[in-house]
Protein backbone atom coordinates (compact mmCIF):
# COMPACT_ATOMS: atom_id res chain seq x y z
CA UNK A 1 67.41 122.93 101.02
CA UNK A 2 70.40 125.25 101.97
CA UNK A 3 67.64 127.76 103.62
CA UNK A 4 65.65 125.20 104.85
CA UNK A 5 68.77 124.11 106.86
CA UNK A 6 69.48 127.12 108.48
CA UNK A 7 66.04 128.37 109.29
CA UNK A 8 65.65 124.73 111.01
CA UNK A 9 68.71 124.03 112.72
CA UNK A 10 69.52 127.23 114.46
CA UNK A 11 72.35 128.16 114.65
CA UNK A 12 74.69 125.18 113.51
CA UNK A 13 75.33 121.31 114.12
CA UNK A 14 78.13 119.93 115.63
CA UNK A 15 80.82 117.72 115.69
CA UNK A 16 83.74 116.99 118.51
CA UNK A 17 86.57 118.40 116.12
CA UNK A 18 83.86 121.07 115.92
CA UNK A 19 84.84 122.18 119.71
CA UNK A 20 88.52 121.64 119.19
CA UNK A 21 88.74 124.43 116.15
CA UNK A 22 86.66 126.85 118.35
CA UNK A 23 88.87 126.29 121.32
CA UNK A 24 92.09 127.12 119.25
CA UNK A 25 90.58 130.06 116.88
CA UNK A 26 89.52 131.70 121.00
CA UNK A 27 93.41 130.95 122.13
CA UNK A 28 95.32 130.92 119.03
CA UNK A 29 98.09 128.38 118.59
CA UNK A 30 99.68 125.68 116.31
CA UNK A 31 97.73 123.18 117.34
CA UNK A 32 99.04 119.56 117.40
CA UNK A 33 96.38 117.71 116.52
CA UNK A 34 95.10 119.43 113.25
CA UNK A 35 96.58 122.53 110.85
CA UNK A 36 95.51 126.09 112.06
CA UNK A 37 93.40 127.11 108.58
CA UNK A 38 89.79 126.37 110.02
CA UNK A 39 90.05 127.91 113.44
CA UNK A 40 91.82 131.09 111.29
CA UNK A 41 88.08 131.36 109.27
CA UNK A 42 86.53 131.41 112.59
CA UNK A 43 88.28 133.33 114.03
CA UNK A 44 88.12 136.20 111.32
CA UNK A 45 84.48 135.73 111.95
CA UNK A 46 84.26 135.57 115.18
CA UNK A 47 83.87 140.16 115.50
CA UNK A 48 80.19 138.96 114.36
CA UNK A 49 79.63 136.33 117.37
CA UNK A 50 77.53 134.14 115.06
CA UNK A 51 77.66 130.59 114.09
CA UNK A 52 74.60 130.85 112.11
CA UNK A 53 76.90 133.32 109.98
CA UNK A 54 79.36 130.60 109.50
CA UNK A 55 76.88 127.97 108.48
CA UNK A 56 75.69 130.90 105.92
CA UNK A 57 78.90 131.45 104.78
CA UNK A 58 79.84 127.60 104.67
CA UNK A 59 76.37 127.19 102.69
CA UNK A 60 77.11 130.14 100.10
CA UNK A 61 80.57 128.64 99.68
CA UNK A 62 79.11 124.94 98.56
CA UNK A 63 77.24 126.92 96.05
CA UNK A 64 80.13 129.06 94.73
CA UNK A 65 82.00 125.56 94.28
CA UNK A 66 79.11 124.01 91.97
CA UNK A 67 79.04 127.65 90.31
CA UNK A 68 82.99 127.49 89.59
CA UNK A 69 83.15 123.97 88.49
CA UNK A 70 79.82 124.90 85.94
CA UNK A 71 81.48 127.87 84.16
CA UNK A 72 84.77 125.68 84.27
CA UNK A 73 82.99 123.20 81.77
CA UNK A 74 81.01 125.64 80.13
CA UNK A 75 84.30 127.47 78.97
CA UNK A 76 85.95 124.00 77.90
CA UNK A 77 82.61 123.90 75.60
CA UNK A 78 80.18 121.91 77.40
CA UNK A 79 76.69 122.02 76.77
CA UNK A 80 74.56 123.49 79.57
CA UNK A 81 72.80 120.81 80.19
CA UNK A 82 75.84 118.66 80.74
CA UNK A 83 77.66 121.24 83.06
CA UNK A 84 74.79 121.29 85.22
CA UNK A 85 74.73 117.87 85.44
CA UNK A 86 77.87 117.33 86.28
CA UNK A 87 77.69 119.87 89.19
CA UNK A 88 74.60 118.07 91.14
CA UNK A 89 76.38 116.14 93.30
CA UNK A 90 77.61 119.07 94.93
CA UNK A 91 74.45 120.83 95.04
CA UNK A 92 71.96 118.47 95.39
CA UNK A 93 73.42 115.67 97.61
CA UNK A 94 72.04 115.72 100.76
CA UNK A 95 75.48 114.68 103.10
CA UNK A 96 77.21 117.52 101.59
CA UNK A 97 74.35 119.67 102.18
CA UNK A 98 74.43 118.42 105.97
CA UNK A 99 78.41 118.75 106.26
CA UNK A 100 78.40 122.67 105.29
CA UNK A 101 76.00 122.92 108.24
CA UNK A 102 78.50 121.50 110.56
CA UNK A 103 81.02 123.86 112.61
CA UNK A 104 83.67 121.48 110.59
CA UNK A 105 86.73 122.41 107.83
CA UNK A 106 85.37 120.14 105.26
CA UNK A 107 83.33 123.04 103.09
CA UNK A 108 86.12 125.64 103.54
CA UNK A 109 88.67 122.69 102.34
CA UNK A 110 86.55 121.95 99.41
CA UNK A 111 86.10 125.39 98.18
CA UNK A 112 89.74 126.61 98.23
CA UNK A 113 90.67 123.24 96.38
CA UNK A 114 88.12 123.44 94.05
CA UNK A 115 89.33 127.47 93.68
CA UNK A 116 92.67 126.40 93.10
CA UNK A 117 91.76 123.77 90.54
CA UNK A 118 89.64 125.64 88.62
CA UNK A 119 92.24 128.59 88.87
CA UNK A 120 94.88 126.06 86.90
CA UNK A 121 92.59 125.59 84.42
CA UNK A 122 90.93 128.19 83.34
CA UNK A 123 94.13 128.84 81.02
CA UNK A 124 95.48 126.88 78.36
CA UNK A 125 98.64 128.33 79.31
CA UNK A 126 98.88 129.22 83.35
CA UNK A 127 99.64 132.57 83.33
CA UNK A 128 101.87 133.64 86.07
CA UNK A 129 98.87 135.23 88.28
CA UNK A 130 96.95 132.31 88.09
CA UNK A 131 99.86 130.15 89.09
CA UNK A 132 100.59 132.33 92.25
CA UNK A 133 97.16 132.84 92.68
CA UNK A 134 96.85 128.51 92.70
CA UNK A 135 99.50 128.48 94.96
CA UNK A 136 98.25 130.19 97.67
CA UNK A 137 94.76 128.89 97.41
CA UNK A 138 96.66 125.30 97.61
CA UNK A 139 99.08 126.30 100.79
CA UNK A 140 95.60 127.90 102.31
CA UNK A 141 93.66 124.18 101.76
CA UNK A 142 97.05 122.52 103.18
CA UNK A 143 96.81 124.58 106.11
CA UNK A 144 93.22 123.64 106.74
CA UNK A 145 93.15 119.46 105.91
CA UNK A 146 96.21 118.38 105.77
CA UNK A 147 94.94 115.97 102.81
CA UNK A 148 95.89 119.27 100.85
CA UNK A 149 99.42 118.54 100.76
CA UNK A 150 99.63 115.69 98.54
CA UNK A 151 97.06 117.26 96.48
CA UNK A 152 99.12 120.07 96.53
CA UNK A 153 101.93 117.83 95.57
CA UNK A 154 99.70 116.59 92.27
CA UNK A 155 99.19 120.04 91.48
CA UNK A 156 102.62 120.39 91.49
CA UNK A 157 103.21 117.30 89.25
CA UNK A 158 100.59 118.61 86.70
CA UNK A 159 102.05 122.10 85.96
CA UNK A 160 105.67 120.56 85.83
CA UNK A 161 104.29 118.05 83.07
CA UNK A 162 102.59 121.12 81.58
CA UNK A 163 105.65 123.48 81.20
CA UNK A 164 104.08 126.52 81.97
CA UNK A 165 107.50 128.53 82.21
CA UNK A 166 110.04 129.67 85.25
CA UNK A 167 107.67 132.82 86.05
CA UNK A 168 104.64 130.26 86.48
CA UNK A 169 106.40 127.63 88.44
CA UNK A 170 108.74 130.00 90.31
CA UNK A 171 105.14 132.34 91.71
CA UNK A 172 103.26 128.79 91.88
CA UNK A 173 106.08 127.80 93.97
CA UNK A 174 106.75 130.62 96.25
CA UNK A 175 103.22 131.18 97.03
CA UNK A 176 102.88 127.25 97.90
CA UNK A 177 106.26 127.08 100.00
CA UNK A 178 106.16 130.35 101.94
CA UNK A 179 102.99 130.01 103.84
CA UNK A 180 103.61 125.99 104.43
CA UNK A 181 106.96 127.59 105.76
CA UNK A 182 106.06 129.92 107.60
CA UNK A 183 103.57 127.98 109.74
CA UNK A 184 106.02 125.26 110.10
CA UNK A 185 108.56 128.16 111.56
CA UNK A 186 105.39 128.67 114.23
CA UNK A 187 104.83 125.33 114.94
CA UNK A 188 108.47 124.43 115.33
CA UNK A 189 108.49 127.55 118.00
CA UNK A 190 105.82 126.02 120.30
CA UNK A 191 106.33 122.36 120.01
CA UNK A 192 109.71 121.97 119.14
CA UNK A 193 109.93 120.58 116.05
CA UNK A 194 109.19 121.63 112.16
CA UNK A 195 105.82 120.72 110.71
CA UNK A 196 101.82 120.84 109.93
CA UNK A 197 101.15 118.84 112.67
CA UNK A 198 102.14 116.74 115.68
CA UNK A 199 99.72 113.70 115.11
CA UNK A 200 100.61 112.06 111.42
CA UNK A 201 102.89 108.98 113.43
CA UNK A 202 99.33 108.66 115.53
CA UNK A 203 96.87 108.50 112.90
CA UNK A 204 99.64 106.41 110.65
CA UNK A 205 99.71 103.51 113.47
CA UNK A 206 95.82 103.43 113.67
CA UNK A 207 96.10 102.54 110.00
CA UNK A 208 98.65 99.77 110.79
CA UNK A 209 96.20 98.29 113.99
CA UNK A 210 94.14 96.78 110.77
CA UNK A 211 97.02 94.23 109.87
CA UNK A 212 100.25 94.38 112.06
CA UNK A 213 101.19 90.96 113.66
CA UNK A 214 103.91 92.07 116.37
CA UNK A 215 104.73 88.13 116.12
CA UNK A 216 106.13 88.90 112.37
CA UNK A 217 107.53 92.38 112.80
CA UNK A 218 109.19 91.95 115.84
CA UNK A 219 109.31 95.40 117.58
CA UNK A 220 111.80 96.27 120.10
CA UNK A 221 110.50 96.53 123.76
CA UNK A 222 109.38 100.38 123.48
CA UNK A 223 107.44 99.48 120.04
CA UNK A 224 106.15 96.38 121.50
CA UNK A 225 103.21 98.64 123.84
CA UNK A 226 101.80 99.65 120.85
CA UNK A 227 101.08 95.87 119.70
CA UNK A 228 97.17 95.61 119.79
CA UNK A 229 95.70 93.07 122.17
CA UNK A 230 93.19 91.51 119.47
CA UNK A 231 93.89 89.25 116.84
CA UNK A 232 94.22 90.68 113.32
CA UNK A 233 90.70 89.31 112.56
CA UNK A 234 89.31 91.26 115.72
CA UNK A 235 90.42 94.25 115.50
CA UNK A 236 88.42 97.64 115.98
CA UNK A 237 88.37 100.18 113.26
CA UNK A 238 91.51 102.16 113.32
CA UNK A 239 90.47 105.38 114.22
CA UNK A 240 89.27 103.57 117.80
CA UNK A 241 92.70 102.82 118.27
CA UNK A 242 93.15 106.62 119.01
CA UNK A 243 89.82 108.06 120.44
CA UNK A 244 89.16 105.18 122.58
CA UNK A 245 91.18 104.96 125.95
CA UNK A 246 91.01 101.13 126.75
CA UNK A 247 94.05 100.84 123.72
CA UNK A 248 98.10 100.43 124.04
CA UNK A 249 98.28 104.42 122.64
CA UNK A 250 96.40 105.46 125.74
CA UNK A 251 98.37 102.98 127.97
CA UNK A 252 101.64 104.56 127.74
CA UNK A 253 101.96 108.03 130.54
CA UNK A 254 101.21 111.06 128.51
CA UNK A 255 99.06 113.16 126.31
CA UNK A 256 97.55 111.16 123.45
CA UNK A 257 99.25 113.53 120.74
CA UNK A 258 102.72 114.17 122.57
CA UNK A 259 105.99 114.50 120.52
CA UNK A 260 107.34 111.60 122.32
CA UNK A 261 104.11 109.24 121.83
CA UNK A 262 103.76 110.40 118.40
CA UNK A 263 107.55 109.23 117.44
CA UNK A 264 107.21 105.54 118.79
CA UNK A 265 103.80 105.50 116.92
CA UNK A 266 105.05 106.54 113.41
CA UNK A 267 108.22 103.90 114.46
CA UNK A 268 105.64 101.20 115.01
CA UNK A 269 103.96 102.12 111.63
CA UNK A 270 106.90 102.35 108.96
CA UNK A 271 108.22 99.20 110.78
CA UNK A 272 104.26 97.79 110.18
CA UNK A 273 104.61 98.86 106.96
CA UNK A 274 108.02 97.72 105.67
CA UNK A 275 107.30 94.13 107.29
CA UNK A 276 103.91 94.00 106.21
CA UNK A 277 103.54 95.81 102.58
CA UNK A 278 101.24 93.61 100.92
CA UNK A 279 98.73 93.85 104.29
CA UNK A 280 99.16 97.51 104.29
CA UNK A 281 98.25 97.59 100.67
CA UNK A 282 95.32 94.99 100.95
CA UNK A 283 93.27 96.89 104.13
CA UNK A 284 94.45 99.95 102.09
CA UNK A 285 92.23 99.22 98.77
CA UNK A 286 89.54 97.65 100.98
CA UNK A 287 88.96 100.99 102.92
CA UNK A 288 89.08 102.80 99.44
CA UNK A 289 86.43 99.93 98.22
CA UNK A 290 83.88 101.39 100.59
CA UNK A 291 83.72 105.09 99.63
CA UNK A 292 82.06 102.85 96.38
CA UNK A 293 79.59 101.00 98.93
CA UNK A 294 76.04 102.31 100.46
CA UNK A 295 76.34 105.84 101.90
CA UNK A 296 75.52 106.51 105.55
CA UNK A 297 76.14 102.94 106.95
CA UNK A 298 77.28 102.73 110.49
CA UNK A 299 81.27 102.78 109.95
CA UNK A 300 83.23 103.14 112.22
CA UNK A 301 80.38 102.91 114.23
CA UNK A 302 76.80 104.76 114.37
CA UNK A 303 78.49 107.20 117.60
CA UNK A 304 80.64 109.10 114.89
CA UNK A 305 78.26 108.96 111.53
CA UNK A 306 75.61 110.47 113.64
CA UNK A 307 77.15 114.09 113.98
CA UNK A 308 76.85 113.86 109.73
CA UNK A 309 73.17 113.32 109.59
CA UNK A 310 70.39 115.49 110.12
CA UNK A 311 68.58 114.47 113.07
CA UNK A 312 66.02 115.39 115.86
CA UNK A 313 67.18 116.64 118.59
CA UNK A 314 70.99 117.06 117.60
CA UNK A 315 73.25 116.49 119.21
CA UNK A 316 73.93 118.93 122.06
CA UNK A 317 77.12 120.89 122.78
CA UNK A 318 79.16 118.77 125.53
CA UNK A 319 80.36 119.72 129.11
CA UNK A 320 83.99 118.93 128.48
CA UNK A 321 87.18 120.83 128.05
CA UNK A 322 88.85 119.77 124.47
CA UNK A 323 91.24 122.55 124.19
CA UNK A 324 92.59 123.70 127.87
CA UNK A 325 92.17 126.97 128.56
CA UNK A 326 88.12 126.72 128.19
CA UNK A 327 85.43 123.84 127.98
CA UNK A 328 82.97 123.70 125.07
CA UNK A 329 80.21 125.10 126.74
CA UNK A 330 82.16 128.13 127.34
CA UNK A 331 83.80 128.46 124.33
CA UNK A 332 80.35 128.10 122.16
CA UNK A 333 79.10 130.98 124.75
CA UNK A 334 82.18 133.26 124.67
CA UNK A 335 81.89 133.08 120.59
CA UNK A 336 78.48 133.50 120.12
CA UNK A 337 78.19 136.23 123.22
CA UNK A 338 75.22 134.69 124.34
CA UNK A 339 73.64 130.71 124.30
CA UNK A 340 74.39 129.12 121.25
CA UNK A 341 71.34 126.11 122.36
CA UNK A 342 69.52 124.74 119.61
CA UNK A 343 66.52 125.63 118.24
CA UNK A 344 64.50 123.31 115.78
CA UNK A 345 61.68 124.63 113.58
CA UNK A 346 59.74 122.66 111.94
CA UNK A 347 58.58 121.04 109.08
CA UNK A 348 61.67 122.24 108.08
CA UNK A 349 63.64 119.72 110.41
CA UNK A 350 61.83 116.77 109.01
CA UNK A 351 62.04 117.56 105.63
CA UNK A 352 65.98 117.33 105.98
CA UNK A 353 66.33 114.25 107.84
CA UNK A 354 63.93 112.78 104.96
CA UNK A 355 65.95 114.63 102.28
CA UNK A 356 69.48 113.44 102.94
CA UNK A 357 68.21 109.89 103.44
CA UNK A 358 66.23 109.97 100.17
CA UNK A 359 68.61 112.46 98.18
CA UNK A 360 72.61 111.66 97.53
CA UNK A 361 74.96 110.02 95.24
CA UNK A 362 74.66 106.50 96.03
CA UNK A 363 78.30 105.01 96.48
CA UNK A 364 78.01 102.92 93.11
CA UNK A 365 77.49 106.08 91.51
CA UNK A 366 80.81 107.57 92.90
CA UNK A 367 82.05 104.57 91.53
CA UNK A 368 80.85 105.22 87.88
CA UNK A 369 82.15 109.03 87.88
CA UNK A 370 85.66 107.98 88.91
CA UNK A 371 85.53 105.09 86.43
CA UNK A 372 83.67 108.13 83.58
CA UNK A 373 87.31 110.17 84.33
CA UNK A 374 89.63 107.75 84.19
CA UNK A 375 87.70 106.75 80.52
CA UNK A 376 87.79 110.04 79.65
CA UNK A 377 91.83 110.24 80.59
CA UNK A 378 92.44 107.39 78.31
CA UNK A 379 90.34 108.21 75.19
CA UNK A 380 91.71 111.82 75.18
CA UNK A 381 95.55 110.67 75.71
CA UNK A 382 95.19 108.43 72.61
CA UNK A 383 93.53 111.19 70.62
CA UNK A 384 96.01 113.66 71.61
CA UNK A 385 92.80 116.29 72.82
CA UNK A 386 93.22 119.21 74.28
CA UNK A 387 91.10 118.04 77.15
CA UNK A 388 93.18 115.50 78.52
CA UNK A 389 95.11 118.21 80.41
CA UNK A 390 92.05 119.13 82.57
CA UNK A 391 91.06 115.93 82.85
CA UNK A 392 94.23 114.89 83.92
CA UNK A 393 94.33 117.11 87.24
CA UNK A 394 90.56 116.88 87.99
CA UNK A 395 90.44 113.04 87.92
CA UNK A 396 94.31 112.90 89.99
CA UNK A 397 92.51 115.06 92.62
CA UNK A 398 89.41 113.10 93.12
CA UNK A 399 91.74 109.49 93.33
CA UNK A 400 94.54 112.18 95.81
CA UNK A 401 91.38 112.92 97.91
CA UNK A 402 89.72 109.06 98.52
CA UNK A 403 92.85 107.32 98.04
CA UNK A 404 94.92 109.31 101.00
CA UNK A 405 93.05 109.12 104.45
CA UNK A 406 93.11 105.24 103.86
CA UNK A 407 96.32 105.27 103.29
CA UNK A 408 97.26 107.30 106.23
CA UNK A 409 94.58 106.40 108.86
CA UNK A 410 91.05 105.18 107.54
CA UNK A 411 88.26 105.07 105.97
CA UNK A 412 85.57 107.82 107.38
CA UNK A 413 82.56 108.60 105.07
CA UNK A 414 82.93 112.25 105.25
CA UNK A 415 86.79 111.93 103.92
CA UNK A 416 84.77 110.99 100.92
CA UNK A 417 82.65 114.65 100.53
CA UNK A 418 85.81 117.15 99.10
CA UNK A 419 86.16 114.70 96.12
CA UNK A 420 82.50 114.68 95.12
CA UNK A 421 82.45 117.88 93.27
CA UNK A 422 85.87 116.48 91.47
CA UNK A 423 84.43 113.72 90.69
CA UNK A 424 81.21 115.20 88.91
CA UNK A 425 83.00 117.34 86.90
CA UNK A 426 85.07 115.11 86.16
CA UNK A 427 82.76 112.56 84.49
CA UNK A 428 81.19 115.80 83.15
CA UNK A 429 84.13 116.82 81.24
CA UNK A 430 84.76 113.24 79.68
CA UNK A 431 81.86 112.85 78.33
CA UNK A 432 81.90 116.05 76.75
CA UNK A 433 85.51 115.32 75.56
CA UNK A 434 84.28 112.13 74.04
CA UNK A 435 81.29 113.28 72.18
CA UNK A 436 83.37 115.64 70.76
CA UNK A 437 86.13 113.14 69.77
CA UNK A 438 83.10 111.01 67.92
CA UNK A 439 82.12 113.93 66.08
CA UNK A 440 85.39 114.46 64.31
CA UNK A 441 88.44 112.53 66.00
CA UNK A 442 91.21 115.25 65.23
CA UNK A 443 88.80 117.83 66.42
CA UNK A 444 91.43 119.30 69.59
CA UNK A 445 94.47 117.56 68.55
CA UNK A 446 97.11 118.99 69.97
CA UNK A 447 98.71 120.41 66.35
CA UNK A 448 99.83 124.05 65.71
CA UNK A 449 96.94 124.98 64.23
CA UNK A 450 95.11 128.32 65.27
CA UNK A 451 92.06 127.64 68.00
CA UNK A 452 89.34 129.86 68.46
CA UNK A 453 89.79 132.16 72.04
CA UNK A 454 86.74 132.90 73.19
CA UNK A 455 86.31 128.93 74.85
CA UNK A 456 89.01 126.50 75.68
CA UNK A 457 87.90 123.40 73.61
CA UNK A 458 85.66 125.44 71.43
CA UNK A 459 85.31 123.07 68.32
């Protein structure tokens, strides 16, 4: 289906943050709006002047991340059978087929988190390598979806837990801190302050436009712009609250993602927030609620779930400058040295479309794999088994990755596609962890006694 892909949708798909990491990997720069990591992998690529290459690339990678997480559970002692399993959601679901074929950061994200995981755990002990090695796999995912920083931040939870040693923690460390650092220097050097980005208070008010009621929090006359016109019960989905210009964010003079709008908005929020904690929590859970509901419904709206489906004609590239300095059209041109226009051949466009509406994890299902890890967390803490380690980390990044963006903005179905692959392993490695435990309960207890070393959780 990868194949099939690029032989019929020549030479990518597109989204509009698509256009905004080409403009800044063609005029490099911290750019406010989203971390620098993407537009650095096209830009690397860009000596070849093919987006067809990066699709390739981004298609090859998606494999690599179902091959990782397969030799992962074979080493712990799956079965086969059960390893493969557990890594079909990543290869076989049809939206995250569709999403490596998009000029987007999602696959890159994926792999180097999935890297970084599976680096962590393919020791009982992190050696000091593999800890550095994590680290800047970690700081690399950070720098390309900022989600990576509080997974970063449960990595950095688990290996303190684990006691690996000062060598471990102190390379793990250095190698996380130094590159965060030094693009933070950069940033601070063109915008004027420290940091990832320029646009968390932004995307952290959207989240607030679900619940705040201005008539309970009682903002100050600068705050009280940002009060949304609608009724709580009326509002738009958060993310609107940003894109769309009829809004109080696009009412105040300035750039949407200024250093001056950005401060009032994350003022608005925490004050949102501390006034309103049990609101924030409820619209919180019920964003979280609907990465378990149907997959490919028309939230926020059917304008920005298109770009994620395969469909005839695509979408085409836009007339409009998102990054100054060029507009899309030229920058797709300049990059590709030549038209990048589409091309559709078929069958093989139809037999996508049909594919990805036919073929993927329905949201239920994601359901059932988180619930299979957390099962598998519990039954191997009270048996003391050596697995509970792995599954541990693997289960705390699939809840970092859905649990975050609705916390900090909203709920967008492709937020949900870097946790998939977590969350099939996962449920993969609990239910190998629990068959095992049936067969002899004290079978990888954690006790002194001598384990074999050619597989971790060899029995």
């Amino acid at each position: 289906m990868r194949l099939g892909a690029i032989v019929g949708y020549s030479p990518a798909l597109w989204f509009n943050d698509s256009f905004e990491y080409l403009g800044v990997a063609l005029r490099p720069q911290p750019y406010v709006v989203r971390p620098f990591g993407y537009s650095f992998f096209l830009m690397v690529s860009q000596p070849f002047h093919s987006f067809r290459l990066v699709v390739i690339v981004q298609h090859l990678s998606g494999l690599a991340i179902a091959v990782m997480l397969y030799a992962l559970l074979r080493r712990y002692g799956a079965a086969g059978w059960l390893a493969a399993v557990a890594t079909a959601p990543q290869l076989l679901d049809g939206y995250q087929i569709q999403v490596e074929h998009v000029v987007m950061a999602e696959t890159l994200f994926t792999f180097l988190s999935v890297a970084a995981i599976v680096t962590l755990l393919w020791w009982r002990q992190v050696p000091t390598g593999a800890a550095l090695a994590a680290g800047v796999l970690l700081a690399a995912a950070a720098l390309t979806r900022t989600v990576g920083l509080p997974l970063a931040m449960t990595a950095v939870l688990w290996l303190l837990a684990r006691r690996p040693g000062r060598r471990p923690l102190v390379a793990f460390s250095l190698a996380l801190v130094i590159p965060l650092a030094g693009y933070s220097a950069w940033f601070q050097s063109v915008h004027g302050k420290a940091g990832i980005t320029g646009s968390e208070g932004v995307f952290l008010y959207s989240r607030t436009t679900s619940f705040v009621d201005c008539s309970r929090i009682r903002p100050p006359a600068d705050l009280a712009l940002l009060c949304p016109a609608e009724p709580p019960g009326e509002r738009q989905p958060p993310l609107n609250y940003i894109w769309n210009t009829d809004t109080p964010l696009h009412a105040i003079p300035g750039p949407i993602f200024s250093s001056s709008k950005d401060s009032l908005a994350r003022r608005f929020a925490l004050r949102a927030i501390t006034a309103q904690p049990l609101d924030y929590v409820s619209v919180a859970v019920r964003d979280f609620a609907r990465t378990f509901g149907p997959r490919g419904t028309d939230y926020p709206n059917a304008l920005m779930t298109r770009p994620f489906l395969f469909h005839d004609p695509p979408d085409p590239v836009p007339n409009r400058t998102y990054v100054a300095g060029g507009s899309a059209l030229d920058d797709v041109d300049t990059y590709e040295r030549g038209s990048a226009v589409h091309h559709l051949r078929q069958p093989f466009a139809d037999w996508l479309v049909s594919y990805q509406r036919h073929v993927a994890v329905p949201g239920p299902v994601l359901g059932l794999l988180l619930l299979a890890s957390l099962v598998g967390v519990a039954v191997t803490a009270r048996h003391r088994h050596q697995l509970r380690g792995a599954l541990v980390l693997i289960t705390a990044a699939s809840l970092t990755l859905l649990a975050v963006p609705p916390l900090t903005a909203g709920f967008d179905h492709r937020y949900v596609l870097p946790a998939l692959p977590f969350l099939g392993a996962g449920a993969g490695l609990a239910a190998h962890a629990i068959q095992v435990i049936r067969r002899s309960p004290d079978t990888g207890a954690d006790t002194p006694r001598p384990r074999p070393r050619h597989r971790l959780g060899s029995t």
